[in-house]
Protein backbone atom coordinates (compact mmCIF):
# COMPACT_ATOMS: atom_id res chain seq x y z
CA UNK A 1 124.00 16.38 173.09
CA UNK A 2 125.84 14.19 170.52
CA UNK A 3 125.36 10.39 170.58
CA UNK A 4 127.42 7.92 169.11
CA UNK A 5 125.87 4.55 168.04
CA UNK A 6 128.38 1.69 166.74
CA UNK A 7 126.05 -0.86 165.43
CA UNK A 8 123.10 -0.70 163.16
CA UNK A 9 121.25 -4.20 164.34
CA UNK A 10 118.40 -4.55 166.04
CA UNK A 11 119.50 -2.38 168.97
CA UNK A 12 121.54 -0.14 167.44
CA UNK A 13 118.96 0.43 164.49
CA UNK A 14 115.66 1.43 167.19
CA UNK A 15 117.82 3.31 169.26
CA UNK A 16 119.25 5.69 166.65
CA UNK A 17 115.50 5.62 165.78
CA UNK A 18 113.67 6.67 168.99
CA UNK A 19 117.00 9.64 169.41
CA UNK A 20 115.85 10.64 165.21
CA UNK A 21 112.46 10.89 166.24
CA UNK A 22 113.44 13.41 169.26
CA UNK A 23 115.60 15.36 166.69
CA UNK A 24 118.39 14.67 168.95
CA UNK A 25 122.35 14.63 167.42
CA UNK A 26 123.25 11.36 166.70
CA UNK A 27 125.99 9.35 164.64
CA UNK A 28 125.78 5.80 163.39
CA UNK A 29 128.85 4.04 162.55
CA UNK A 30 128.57 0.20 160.31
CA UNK A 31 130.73 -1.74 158.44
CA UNK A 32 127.67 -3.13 156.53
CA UNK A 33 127.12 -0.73 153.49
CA UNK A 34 123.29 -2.07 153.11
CA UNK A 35 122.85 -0.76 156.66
CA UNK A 36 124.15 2.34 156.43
CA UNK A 37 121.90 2.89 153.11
CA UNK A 38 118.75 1.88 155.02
CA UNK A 39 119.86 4.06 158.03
CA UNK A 40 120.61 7.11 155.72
CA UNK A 41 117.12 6.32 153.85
CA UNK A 42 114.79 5.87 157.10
CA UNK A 43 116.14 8.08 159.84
CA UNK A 44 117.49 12.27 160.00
CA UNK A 45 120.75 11.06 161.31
CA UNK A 46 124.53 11.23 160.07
CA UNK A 47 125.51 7.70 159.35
CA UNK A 48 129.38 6.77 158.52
CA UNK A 49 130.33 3.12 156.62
CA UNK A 50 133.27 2.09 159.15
CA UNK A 51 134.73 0.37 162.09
CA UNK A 52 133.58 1.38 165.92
CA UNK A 53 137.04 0.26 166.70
CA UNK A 54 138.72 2.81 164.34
CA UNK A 55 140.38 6.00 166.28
CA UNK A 56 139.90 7.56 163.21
CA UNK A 57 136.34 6.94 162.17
CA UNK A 58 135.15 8.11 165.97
CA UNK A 59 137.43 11.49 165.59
CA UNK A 60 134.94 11.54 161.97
CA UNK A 61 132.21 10.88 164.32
CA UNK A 62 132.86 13.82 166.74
CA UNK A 63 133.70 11.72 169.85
CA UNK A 64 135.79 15.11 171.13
CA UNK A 65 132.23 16.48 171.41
CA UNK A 66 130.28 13.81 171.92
CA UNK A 67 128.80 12.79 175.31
CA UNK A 68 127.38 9.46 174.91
CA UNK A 69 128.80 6.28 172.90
CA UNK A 70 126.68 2.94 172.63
CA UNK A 71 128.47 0.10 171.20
CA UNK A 72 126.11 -2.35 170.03
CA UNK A 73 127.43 -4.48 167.48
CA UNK A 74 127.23 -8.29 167.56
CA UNK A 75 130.41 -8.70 168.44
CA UNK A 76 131.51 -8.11 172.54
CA UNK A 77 135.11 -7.62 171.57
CA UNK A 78 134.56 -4.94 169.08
CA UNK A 79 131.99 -3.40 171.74
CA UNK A 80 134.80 -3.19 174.92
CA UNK A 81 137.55 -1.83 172.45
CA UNK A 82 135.10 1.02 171.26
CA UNK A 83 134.39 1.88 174.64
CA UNK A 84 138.52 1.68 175.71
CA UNK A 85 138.97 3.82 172.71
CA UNK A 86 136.38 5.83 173.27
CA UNK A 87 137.84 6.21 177.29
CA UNK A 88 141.49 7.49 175.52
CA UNK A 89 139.54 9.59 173.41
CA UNK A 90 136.98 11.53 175.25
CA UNK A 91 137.69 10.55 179.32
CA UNK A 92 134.15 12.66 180.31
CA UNK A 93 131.73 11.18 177.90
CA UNK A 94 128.86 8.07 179.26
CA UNK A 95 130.12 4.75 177.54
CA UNK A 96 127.59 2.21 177.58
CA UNK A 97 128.39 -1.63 176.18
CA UNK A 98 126.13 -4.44 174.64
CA UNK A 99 128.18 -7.63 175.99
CA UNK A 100 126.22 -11.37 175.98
CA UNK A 101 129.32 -13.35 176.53
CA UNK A 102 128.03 -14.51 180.12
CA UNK A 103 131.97 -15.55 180.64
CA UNK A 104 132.86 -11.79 180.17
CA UNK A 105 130.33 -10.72 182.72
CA UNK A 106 131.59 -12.97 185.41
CA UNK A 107 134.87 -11.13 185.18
CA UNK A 108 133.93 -7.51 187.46
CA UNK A 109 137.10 -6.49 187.27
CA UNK A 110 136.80 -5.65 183.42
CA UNK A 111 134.50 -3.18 183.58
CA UNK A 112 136.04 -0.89 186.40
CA UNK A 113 136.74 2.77 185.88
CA UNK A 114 140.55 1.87 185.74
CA UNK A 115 140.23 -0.44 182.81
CA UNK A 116 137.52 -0.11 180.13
CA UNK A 117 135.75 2.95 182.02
CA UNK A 118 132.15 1.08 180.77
CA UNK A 119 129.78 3.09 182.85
CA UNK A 120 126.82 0.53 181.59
CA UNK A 121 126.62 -2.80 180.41
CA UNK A 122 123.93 -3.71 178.30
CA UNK A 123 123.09 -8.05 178.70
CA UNK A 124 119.43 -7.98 176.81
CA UNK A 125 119.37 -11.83 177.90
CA UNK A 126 119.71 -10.87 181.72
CA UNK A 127 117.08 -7.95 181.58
CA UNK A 128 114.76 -10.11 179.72
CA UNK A 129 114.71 -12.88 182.73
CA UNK A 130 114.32 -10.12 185.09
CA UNK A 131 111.09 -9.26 182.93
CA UNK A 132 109.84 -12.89 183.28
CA UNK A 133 110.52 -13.19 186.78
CA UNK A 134 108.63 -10.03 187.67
CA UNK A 135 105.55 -11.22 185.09
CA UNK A 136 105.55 -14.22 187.41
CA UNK A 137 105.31 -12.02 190.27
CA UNK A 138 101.77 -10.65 189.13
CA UNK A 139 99.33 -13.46 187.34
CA UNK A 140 97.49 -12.04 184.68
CA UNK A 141 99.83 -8.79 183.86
CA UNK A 142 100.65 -7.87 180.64
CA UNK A 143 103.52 -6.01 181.85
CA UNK A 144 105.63 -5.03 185.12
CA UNK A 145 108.17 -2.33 185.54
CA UNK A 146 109.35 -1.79 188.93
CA UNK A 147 110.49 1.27 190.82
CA UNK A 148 111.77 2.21 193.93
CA UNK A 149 113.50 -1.20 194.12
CA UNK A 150 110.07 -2.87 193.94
CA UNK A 151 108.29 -1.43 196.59
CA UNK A 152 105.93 0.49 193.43
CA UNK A 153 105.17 -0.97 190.67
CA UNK A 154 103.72 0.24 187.07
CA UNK A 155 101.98 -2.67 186.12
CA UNK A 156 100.00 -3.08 182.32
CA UNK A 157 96.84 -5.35 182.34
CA UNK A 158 94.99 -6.18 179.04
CA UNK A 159 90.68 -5.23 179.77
CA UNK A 160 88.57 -8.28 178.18
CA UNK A 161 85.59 -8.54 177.71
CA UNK A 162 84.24 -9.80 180.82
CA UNK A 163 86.63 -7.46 183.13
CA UNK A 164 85.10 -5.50 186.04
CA UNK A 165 86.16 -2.56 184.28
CA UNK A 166 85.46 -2.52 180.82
CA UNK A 167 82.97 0.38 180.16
CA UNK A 168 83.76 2.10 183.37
CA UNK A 169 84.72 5.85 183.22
CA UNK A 170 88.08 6.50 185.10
CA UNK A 171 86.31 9.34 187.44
CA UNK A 172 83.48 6.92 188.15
CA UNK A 173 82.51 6.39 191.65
CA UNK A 174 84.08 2.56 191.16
CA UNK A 175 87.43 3.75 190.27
CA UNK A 176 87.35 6.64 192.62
CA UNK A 177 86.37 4.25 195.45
CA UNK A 178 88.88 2.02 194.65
CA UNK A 179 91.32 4.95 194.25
CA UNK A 180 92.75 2.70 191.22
CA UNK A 181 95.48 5.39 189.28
CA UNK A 182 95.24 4.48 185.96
CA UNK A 183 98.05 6.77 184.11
CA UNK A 184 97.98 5.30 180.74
CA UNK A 185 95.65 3.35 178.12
CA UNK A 186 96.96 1.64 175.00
CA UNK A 187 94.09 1.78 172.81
CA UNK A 188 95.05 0.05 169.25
CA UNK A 189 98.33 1.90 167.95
CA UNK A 190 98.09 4.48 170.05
CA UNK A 191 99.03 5.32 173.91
CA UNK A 192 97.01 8.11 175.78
CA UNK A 193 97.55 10.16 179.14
CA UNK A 194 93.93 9.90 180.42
CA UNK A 195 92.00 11.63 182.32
CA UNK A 196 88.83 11.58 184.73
CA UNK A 197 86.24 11.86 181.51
CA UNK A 198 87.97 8.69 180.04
CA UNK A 199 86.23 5.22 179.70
CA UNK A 200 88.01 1.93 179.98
CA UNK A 201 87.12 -0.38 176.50
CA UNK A 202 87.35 -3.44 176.17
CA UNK A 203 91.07 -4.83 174.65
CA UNK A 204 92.41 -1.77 176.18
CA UNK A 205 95.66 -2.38 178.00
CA UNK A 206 95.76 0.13 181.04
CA UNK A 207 99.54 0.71 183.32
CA UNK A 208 98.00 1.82 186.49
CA UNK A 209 100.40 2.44 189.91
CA UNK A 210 100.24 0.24 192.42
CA UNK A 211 101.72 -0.41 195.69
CA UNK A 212 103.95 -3.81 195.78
CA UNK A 213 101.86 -4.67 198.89
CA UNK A 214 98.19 -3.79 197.68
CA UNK A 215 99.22 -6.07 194.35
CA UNK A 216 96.43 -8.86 194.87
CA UNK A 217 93.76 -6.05 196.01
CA UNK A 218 94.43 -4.92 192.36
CA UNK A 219 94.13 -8.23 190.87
CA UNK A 220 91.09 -8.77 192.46
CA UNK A 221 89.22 -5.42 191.76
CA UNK A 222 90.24 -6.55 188.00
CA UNK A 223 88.87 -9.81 188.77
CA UNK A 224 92.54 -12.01 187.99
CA UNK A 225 93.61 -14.62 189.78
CA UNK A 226 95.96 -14.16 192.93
CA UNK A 227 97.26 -17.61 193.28
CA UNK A 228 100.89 -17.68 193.16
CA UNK A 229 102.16 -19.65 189.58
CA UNK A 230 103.35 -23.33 190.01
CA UNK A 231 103.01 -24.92 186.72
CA UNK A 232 105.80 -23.80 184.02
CA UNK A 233 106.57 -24.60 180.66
CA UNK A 234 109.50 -23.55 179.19
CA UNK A 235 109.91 -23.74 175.59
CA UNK A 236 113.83 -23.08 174.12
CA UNK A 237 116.82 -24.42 175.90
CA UNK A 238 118.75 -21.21 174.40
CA UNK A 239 120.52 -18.66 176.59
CA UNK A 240 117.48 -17.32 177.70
CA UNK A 241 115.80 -20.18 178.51
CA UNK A 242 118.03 -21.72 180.38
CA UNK A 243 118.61 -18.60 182.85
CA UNK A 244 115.24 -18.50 183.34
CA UNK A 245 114.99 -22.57 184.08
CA UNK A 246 118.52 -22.20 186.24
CA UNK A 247 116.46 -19.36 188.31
CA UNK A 248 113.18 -21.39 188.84
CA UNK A 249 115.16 -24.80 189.13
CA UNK A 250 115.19 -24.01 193.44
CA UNK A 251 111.89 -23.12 194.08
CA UNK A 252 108.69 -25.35 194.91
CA UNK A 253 107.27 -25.10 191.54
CA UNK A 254 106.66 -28.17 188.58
CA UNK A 255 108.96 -26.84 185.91
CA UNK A 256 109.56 -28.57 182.50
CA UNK A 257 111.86 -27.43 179.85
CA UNK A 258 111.45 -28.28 175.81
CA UNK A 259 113.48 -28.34 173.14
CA UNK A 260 113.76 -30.12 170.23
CA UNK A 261 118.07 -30.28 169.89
CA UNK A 262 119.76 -32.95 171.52
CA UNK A 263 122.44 -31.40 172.77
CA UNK A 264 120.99 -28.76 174.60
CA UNK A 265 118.45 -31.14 176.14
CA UNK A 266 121.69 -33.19 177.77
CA UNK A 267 123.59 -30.28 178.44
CA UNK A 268 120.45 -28.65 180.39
CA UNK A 269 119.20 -32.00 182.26
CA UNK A 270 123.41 -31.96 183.56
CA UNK A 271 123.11 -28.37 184.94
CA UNK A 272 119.25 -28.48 186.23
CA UNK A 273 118.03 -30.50 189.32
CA UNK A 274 114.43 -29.89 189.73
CA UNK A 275 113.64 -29.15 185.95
CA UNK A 276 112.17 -31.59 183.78
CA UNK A 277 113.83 -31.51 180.54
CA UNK A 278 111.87 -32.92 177.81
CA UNK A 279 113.47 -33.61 173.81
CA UNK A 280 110.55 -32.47 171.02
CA UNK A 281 108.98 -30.33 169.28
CA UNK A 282 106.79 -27.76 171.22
CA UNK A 283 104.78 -27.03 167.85
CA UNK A 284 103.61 -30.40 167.59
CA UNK A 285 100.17 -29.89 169.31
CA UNK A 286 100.34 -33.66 170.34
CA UNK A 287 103.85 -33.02 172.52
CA UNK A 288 102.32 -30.26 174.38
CA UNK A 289 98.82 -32.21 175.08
CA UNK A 290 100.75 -34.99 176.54
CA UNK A 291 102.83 -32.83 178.65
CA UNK A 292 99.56 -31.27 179.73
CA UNK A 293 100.37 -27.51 178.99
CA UNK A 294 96.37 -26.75 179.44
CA UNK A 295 96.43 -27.26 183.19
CA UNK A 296 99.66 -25.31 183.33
CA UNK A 297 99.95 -21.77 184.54
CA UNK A 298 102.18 -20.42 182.34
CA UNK A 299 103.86 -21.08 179.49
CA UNK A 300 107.19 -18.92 178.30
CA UNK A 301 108.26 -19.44 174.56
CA UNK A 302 111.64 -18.06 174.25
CA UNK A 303 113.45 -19.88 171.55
CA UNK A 304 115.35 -17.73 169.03
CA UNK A 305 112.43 -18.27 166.08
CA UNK A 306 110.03 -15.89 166.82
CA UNK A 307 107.43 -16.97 164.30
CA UNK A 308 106.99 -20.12 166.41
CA UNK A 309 107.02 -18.51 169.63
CA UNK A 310 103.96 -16.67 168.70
CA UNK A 311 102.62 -20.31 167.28
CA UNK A 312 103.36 -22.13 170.53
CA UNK A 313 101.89 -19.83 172.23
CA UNK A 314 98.60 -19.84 170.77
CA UNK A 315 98.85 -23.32 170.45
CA UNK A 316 99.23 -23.30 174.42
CA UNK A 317 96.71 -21.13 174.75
CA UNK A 318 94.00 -23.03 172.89
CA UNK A 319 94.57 -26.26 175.11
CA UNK A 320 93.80 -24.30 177.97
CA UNK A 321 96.90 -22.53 179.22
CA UNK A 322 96.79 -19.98 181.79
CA UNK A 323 99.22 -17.21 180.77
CA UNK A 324 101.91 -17.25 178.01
CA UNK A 325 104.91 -15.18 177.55
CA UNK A 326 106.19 -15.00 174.12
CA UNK A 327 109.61 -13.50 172.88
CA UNK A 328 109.23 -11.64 169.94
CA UNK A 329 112.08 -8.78 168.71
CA UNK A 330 110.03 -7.16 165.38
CA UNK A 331 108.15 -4.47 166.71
CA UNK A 332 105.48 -4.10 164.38
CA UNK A 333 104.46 -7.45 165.70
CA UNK A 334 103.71 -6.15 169.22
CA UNK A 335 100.15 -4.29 168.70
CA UNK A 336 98.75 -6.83 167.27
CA UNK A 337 99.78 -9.33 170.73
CA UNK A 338 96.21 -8.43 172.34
CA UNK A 339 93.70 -9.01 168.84
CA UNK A 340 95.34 -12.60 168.34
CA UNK A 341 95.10 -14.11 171.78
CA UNK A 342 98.57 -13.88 173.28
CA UNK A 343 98.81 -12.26 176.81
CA UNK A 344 102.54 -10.70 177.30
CA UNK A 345 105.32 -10.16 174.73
CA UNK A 346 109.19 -9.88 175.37
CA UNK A 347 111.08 -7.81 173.43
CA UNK A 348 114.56 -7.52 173.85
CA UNK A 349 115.55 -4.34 172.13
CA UNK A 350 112.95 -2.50 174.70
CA UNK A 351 115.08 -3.70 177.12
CA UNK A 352 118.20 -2.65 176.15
CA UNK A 353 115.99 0.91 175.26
CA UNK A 354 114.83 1.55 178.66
CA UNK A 355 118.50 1.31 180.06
CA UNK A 356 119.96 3.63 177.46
CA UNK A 357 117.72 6.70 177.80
CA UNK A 358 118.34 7.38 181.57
CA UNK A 359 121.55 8.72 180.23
CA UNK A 360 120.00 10.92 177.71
CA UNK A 361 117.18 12.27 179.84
CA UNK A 362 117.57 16.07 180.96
CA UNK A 363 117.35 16.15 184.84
CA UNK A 364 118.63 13.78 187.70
CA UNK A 365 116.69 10.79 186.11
CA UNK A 366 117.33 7.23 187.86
CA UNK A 367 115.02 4.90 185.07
CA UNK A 368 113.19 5.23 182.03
CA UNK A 369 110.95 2.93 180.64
CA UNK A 370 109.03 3.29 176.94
CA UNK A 371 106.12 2.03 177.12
CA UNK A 372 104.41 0.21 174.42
CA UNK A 373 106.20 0.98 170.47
CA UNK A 374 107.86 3.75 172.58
CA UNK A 375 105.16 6.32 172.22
CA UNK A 376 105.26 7.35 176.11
CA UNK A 377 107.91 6.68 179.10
CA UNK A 378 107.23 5.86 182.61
CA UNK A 379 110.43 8.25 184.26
CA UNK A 380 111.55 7.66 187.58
CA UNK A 381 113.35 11.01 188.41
CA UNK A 382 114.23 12.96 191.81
CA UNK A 383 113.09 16.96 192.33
CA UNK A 384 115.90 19.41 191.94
CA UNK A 385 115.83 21.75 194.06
CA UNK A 386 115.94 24.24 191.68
CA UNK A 387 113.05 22.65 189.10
CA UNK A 388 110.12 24.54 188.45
CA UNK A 389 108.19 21.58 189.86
CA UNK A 390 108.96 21.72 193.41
CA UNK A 391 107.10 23.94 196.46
CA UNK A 392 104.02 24.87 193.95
CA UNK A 393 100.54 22.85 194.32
CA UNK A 394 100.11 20.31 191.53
CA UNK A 395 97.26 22.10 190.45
CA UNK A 396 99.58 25.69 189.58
CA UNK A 397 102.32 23.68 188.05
CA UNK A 398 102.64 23.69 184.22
CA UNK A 399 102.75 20.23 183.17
CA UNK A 400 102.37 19.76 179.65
CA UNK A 401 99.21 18.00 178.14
CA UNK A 402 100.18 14.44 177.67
CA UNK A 403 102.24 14.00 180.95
CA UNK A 404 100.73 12.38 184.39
CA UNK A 405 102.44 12.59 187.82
CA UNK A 406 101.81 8.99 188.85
CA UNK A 407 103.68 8.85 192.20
CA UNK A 408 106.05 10.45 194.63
CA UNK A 409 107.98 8.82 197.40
CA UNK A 410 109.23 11.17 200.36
CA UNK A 411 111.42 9.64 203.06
CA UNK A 412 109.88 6.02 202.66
CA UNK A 413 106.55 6.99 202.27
CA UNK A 414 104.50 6.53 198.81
CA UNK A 415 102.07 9.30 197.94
CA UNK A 416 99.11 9.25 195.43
CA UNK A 417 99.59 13.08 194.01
CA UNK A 418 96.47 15.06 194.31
CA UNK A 419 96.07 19.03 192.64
CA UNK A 420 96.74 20.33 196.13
CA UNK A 421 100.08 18.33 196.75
CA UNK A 422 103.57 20.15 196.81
CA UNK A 423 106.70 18.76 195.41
CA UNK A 424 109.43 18.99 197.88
CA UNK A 425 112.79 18.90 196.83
CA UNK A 426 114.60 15.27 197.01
CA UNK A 427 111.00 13.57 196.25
CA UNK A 428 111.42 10.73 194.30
CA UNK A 429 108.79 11.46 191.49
CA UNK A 430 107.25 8.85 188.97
CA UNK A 431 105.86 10.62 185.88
CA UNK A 432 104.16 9.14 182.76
CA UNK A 433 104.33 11.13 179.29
CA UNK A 434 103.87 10.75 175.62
CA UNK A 435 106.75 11.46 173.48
CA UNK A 436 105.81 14.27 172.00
CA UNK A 437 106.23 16.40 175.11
CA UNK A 438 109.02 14.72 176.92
CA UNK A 439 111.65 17.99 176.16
CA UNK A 440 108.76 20.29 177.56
CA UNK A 441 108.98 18.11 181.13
CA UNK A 442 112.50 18.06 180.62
CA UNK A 443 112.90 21.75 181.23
CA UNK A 444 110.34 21.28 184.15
CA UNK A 445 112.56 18.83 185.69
CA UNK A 446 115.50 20.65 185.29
CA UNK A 447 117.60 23.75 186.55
CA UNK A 448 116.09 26.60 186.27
CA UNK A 449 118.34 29.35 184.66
CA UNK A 450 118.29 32.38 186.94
CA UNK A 451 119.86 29.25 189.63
CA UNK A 452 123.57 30.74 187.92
């Protein structure tokens, strides 16, 4: 499967990255020649110094053959006429499109079948308030990822010191009672499929399953708060912050929003109602005692400076606030979130990660989501009738070392898998597995070949 990638930024850079490290077929085309050198230098892919919006640079790029393109430069325009190229060019291929321009997105029309043919658009800022609202959903999670339109949830919670259980082995008689399902542990740098002879440490973050309505009997057993948030601080009057404060500005909660420019402070108290928008600067330790951040709940620091989101933060947290969310887009930074105090970290380019690789997963896969530095992916995928996973027990099925099935949903009903359950075909299946082994579930998940 051939992938072309027009764009070497941020996105475009970790997603030709994460396709390298699968060995998968890919093509990078940049303008920027100090780009292309660093993409030829760090990753096993073909990369081309050119224009996405050149007919012939994609025919260079194979787009006869190709069945994915993902424009994702900086610029929207140069992203939409890759893709209408790309539609003239190769009519059967998946085009997906990084736009931010919210103007663009207001206009539906655009990205029909009949015009552009986009089959996905990529908004990083919308996916990333979608993140913070479902954080707010769950006090004291590291992460949520939702499936099933909510009704299941894969939910990451950091294990301190003091937690219930920290030093407790996962086929204990607590856990077992509980029937907690925890299907991965992030343990340092690394990301592990556990199993029953497993212990919980302390700074562990576990993802366990759970149940949109048995949420709070989670957060209990983990001994977190359950009251619903109702003290925000938003720091950053950017895009971002502002869609978040527009989607909070209607509810019953005491929302303030900081930023130290001017004109974004009078442009966002003319477009909020309930939001409290405050001119400063949300580093100065002073502004944020007097607006009383340590008997808030939460505090999200989404400005577009990510070295003082991470200060703010811990800043926040030292005056005594609840939770913080902290944008941050350089990897490397994200293993180190749990040692230095913070409690969740935003990253865009995950975002626009997770809704990429749905269309390069083998088998009739509805979401993906990497996990943490994209070691493992939580897969939400449905049983072909024809997979080698369906009518066989659990226990007879060859799933490869490193891979967990978490859940299965069968006409409305959520099931906890056990070694004697049988996959039915048209189960909605929600599987967790590190990277490494991801093409051997592929073929489980797929057609079998004798099926021609």
């Amino acid at each position: 499967m051939r992938t072309i990638i027009i764009g070497a930024g941020e996105v475009g850079y970790h997603i030709a990255k994460k396709l390298s490290d699968e060995k998968k077929d890919v093509v990078l085309i940049d303008k920027n020649p100090a780009k292309i050198r660093r993409i030829s230098e760090d990753l096993d892919i073909q990369a081309l110094l050119g224009s996405g919006t050149s007919p012939r640079m994609l025919r260079q790029a194979g787009i006869e053959e190709a069945e994915l393109l993902c424009a994702a430069t900086d610029s929207d325009e140069v992203n939409l006429i890759a893709c209408l190229l790309a539609r003239s060019l190769n009519r059967h291929m998946v085009k997906i499109a990084r736009v931010r321009n919210q103007e663009y997105l207001r206009e539906k029309s655009l990205f029909s079948q009949d015009l552009l043919g986009v089959d996905l658009i990529i908004n990083t800022q919308d996916m990333m308030v979608k993140t913070i609202l479902s954080l707010m959903e769950v006090p004291g999670a590291s992460e949520v990822i939702d499936f099933l339109d909510g009704e299941m949830k894969l939910i990451g919670f950091l294990i301190t010191e003091d937690s219930p259980l920290a030093g407790k082995r996962l086929g204990g008689p607590m856990i077992a009672k509980e029937n907690l399902l925890v299907v991965a542990i992030v343990r340092g740098h690394k990301i592990l499929i556990p199993s029953g002879e497993d212990t919980i440490e302390p700074l562990d973050i576990i993802y366990t399953v759970v149940k949109k309505n048995d949420v709070n009997t989670t957060l209990t057993l983990l001994g977190l708060p359950t009251r619903p948030i109702k003290n925000v601080i938003i720091i950053g009057a950017g895009g971002t912050g502002m869609a978040v404060a527009k989607a909070l500005d209607n509810r019953r909660l005491n929302v303030r929003l900081i930023d130290h420019d001017g004109e974004k402070c009078k442009n966002a108290a003319s477009l909020l109602n309930r939001v409290t928008v405050i001119r400063g600067d949300a580093a100065d330790r002073d502004l944020l005692k007097e607006e009383n951040a340590g008997d808030m709940d939460l505090l999200i620091a989404v400005t577009g400076d990510e070295e003082s989101n991470v200060l703010i933060s811990l800043l926040a947290k030292e005056l005594g606030t609840k939770r913080t969310i902290t944008r941050v887009s350089k990897l490397s930074y994200m293993h180190i979130v749990s040692v230095i105090g913070l409690d969740t970290v935003i990253n865009p380019r995950m975002s626009a990660v997770r809704a990429i690789l749905q269309y390069l997963r083998r088998g009739k896969i509805i979401s993906v989501s990497p996990l943490r530095e994209e070691q493992a992916e939580a897969i939400e995928a449905e049983a072909m009738e024809t997979s080698d996973i369906v009518n066989t027990p659990l226990a007879d099925v060859k799933f490869p070392p490193g891979a967990i099935l978490g859940a299965i949903v069968r006409d409305g009903e959520i099931i906890i898998p056990r070694g004697d359950t049988t996959v039915q075909p048209h189960d909605r299946l929600i599987i967790f597995a590190l990277q490494n082994v991801l093409d051997q579930l592929e073929r489980l998940l797929t057609v079998k070949l004798e099926y021609f």
